[in-house]
N, C-alpha and C. Protein backbone atom coordinates (compact mmCIF):
# COMPACT_ATOMS: atom_id res chain seq x y z
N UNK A 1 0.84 -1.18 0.00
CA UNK A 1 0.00 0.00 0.00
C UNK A 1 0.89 1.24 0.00
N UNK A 2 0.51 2.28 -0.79
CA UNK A 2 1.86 3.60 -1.01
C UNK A 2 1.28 4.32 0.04
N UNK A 3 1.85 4.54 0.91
CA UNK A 3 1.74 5.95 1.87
C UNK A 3 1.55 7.36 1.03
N UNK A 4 0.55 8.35 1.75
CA UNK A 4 0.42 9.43 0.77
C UNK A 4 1.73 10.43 1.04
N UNK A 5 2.45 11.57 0.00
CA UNK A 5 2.89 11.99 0.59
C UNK A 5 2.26 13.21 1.51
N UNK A 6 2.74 13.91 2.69
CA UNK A 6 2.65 15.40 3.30
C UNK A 6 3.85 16.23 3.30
N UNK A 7 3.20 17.69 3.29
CA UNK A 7 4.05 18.67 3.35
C UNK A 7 3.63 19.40 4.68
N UNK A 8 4.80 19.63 5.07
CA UNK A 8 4.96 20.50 6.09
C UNK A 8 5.22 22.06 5.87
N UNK A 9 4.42 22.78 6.69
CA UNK A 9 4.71 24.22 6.51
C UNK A 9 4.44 25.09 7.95
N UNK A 10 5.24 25.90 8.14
CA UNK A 10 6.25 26.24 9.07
C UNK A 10 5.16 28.01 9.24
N UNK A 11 4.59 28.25 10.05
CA UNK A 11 3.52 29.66 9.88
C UNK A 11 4.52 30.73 11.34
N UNK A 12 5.23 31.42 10.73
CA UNK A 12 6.18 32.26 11.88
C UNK A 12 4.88 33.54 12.56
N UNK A 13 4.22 33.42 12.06
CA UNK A 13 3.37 34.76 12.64
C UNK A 13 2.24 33.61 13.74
N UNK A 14 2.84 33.09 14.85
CA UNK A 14 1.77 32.08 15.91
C UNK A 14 1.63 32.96 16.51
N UNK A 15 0.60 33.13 17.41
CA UNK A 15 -0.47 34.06 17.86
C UNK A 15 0.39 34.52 19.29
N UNK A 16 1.48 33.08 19.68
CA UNK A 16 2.46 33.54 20.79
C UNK A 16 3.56 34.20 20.29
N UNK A 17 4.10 33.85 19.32
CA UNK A 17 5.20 34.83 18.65
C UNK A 17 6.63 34.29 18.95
N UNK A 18 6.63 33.02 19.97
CA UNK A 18 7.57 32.84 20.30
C UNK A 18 8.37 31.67 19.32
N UNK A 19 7.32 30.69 19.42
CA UNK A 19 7.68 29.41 18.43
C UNK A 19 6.75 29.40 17.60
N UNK A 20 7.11 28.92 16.01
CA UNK A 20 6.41 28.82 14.89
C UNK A 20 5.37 27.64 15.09
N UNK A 21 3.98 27.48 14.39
CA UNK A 21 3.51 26.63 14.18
C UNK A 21 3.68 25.83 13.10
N UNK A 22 3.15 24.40 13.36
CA UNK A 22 3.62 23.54 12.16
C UNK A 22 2.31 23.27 11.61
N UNK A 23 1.64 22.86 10.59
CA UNK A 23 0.34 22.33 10.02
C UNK A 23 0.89 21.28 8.96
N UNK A 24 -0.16 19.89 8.94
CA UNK A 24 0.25 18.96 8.39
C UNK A 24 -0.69 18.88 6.89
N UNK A 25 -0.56 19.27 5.79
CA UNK A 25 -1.40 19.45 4.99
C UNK A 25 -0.74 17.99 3.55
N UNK A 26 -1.99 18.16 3.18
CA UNK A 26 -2.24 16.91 2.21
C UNK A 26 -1.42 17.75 0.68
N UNK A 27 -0.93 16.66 -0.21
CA UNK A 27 -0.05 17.13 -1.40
C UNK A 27 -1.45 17.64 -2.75
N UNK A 28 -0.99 18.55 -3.03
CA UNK A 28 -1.80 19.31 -4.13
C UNK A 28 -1.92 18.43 -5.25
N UNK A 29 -1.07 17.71 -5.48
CA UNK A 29 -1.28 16.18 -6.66
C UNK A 29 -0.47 15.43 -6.46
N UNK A 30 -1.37 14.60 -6.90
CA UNK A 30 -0.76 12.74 -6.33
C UNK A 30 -1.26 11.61 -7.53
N UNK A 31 -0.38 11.11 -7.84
CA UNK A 31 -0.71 9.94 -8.40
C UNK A 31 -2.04 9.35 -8.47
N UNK A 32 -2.65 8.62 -8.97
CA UNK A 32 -3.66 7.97 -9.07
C UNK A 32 -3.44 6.60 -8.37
N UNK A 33 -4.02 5.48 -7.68
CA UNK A 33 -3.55 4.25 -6.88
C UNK A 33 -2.83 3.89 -7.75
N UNK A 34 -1.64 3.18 -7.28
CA UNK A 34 -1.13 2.18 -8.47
C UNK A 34 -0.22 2.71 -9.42
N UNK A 35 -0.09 3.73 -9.30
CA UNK A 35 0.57 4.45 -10.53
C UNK A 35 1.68 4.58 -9.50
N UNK A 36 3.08 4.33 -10.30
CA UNK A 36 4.83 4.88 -9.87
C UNK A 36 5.62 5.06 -10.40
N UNK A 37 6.09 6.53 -9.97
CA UNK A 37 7.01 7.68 -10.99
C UNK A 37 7.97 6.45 -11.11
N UNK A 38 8.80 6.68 -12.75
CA UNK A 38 10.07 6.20 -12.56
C UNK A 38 11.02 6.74 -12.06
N UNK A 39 11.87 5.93 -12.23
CA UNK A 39 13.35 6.85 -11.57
C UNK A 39 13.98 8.23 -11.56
N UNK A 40 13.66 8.12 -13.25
CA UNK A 40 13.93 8.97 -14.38
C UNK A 40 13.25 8.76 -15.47
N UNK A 41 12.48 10.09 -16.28
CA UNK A 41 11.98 9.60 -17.61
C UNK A 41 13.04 9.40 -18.61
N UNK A 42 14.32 9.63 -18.17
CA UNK A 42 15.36 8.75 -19.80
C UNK A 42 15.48 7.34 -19.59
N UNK A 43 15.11 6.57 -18.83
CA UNK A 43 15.71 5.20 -18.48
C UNK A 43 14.48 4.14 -19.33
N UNK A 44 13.91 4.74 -19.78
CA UNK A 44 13.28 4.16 -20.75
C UNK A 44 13.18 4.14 -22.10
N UNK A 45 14.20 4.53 -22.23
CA UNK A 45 15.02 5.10 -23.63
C UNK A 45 15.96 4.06 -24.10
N UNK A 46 16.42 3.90 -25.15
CA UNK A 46 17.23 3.01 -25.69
C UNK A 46 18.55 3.88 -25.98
N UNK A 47 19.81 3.36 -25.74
CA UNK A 47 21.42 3.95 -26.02
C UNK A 47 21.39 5.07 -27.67
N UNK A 48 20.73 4.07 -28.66
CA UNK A 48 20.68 4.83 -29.88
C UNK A 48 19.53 5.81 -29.62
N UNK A 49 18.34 5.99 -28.77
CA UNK A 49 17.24 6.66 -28.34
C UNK A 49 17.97 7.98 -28.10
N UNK A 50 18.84 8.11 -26.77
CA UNK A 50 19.82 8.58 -25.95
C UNK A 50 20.29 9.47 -26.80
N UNK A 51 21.24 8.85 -27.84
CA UNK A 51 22.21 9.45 -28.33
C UNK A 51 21.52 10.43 -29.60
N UNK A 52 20.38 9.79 -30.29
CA UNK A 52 19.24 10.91 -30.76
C UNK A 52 18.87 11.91 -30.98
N UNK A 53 18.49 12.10 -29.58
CA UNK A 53 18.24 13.35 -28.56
C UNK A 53 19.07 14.01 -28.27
N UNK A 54 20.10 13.81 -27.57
CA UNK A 54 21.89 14.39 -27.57
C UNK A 54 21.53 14.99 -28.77
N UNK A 55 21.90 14.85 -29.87
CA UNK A 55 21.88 15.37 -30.99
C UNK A 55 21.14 16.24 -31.47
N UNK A 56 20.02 15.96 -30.63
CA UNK A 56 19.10 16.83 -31.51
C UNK A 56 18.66 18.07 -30.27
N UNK A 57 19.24 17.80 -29.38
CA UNK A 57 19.51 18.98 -28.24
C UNK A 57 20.57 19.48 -28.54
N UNK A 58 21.27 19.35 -29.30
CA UNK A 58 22.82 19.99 -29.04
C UNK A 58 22.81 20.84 -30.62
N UNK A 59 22.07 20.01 -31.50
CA UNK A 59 21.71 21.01 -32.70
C UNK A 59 20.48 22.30 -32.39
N UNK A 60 19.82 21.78 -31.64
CA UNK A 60 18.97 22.90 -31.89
C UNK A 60 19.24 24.10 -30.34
N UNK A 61 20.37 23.65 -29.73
CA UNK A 61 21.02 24.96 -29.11
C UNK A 61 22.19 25.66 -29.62
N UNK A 62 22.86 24.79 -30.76
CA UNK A 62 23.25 25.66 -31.57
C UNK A 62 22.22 26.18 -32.76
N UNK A 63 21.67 25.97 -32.83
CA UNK A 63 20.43 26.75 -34.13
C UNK A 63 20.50 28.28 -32.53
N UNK A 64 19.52 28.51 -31.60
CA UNK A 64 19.50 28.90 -30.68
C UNK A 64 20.41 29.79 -30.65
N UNK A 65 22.01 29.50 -30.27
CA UNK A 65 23.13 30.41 -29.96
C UNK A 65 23.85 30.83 -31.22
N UNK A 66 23.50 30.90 -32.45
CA UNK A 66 23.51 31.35 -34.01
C UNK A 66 22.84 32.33 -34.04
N UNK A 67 21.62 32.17 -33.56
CA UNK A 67 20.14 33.24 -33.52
C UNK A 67 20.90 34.41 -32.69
N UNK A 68 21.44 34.01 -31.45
CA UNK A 68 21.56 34.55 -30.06
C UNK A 68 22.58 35.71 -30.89
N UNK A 69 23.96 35.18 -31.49
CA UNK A 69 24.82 35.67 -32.06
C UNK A 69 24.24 36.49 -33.01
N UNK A 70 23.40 36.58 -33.98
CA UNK A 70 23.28 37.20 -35.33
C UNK A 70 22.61 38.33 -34.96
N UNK A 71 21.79 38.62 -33.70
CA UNK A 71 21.29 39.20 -33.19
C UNK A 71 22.19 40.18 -32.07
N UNK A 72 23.15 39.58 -31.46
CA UNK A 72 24.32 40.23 -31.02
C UNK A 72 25.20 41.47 -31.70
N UNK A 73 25.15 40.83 -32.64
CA UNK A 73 25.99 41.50 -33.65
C UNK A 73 25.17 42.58 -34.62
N UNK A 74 23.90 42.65 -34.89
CA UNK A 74 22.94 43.35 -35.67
C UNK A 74 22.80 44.74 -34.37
N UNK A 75 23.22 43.83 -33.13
CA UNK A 75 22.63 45.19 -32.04
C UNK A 75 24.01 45.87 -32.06
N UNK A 76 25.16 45.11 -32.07
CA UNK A 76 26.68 45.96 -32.04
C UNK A 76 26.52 47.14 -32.94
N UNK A 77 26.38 46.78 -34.44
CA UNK A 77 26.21 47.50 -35.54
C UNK A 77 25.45 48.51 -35.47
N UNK A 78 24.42 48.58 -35.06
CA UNK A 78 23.18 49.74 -34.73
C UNK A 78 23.89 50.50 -33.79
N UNK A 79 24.60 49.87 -32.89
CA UNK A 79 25.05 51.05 -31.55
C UNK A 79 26.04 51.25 -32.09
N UNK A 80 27.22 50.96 -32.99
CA UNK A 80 28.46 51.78 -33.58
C UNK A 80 28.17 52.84 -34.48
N UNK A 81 26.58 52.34 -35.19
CA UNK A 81 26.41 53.68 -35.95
C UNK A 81 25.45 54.68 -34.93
N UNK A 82 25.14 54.28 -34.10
CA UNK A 82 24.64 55.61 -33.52
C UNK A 82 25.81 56.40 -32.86
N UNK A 83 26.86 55.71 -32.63
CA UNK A 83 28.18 56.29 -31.84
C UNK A 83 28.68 57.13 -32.70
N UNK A 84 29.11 56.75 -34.25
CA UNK A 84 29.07 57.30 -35.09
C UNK A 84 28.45 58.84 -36.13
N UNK A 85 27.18 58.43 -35.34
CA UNK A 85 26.30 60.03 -35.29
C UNK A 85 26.59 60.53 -34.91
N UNK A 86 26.81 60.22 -33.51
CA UNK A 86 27.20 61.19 -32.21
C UNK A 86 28.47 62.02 -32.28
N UNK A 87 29.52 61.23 -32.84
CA UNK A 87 30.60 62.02 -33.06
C UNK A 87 30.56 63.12 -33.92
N UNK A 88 29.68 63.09 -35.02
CA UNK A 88 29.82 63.52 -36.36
C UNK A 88 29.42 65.44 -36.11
N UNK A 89 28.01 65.00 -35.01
CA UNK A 89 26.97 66.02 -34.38
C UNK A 89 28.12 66.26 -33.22
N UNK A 90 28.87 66.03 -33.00
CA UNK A 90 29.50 65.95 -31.58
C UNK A 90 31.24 66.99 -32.33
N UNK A 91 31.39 66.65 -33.69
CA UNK A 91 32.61 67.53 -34.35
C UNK A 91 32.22 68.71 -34.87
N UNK A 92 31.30 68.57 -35.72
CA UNK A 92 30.20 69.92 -35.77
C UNK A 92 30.01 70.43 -34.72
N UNK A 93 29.74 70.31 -33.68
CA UNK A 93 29.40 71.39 -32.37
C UNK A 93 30.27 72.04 -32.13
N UNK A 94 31.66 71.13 -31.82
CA UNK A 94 32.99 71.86 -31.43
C UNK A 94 33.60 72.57 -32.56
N UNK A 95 33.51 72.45 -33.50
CA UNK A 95 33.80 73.15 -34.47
C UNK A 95 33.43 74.70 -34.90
N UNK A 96 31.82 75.24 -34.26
CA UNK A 96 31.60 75.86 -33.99
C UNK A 96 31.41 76.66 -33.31
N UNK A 97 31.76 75.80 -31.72
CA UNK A 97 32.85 76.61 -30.38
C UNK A 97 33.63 76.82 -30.69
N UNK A 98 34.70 76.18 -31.61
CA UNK A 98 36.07 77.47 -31.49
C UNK A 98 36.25 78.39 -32.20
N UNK A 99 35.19 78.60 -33.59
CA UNK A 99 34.93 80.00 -34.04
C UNK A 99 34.37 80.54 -33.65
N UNK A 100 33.33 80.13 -32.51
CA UNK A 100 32.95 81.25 -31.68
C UNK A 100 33.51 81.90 -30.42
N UNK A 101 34.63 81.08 -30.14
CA UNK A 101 35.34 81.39 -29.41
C UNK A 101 36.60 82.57 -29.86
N UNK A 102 36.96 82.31 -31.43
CA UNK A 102 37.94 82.77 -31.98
C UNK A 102 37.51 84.11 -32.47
N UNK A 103 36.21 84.08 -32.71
CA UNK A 103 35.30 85.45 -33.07
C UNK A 103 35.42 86.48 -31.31
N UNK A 104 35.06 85.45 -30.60
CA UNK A 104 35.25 86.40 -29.45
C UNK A 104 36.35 86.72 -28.39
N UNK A 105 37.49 86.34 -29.04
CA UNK A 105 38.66 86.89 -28.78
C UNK A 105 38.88 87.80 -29.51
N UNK A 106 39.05 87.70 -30.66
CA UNK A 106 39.19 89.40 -31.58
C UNK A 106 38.37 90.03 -30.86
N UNK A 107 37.14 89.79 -30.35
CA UNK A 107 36.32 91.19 -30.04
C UNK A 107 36.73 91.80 -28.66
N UNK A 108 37.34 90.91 -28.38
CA UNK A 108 37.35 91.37 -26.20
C UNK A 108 39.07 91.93 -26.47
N UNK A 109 40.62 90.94 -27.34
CA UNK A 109 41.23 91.62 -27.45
C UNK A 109 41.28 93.27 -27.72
N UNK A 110 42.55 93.34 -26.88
CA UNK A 110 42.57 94.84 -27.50
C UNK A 110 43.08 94.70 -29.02
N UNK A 111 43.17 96.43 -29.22
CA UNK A 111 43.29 96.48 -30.90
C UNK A 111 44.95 97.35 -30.79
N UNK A 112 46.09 96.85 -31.35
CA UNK A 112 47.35 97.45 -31.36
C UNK A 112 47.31 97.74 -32.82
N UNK A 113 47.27 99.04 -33.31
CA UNK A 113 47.37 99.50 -34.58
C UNK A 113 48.52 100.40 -34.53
């Protein structure tokens, strides 16, 4: 006969405050009578089964980390050309600080004639 399982749970807010209460509560799902998990669901697999799967997990996380990559690299590209803006708007600006800077030195210099 299978014993059911219980969970224990531990309630810190007891009305004494000092020690926690325990409550013995029944499992949220359970087997049907008669029914028993295996060990593992691969052990019912065959070596060439096994090796299959290997394969076809290991291809389709590289399909996966191809994706991961092509997408890596599409985001690099987008942020070098926005860096690229930035400089461009960023040489133009300064470019126009130091003629305005150079405009307003002639004006504040004195004038030696």
């Amino acid at each position: 006969m299978q014993k059911p399982n219980m969970a224990v749970t531990g309630d810190e807010t007891a009305a004494t405050g000092d020690m926690p209460t325990y409550q013995i509560r029944a499992p949220t799902t359970a087997l049907p009578q008669g029914v028993v998990m295996a060990a593992s669901p691969g052990s019912l697999h065959s070596p060439q089964q096994l090796a299959e799967e290997a394969t076809r997990k290991r291809e389709l996380r590289l399909m996966k980390n191809r994706e991961a990559a092509k997408e890596c690299r599409r985001r690099k590209k987008e942020y070098v050309k926005c860096l690229e803006s930035r400089v461009a708007v960023l040489e133009v600006q300064n470019k126009k600080l130091i003629e305005e800077l150079e405009t307003l030195k002639d004006i504040c210099s004195p004038k030696t004639d």
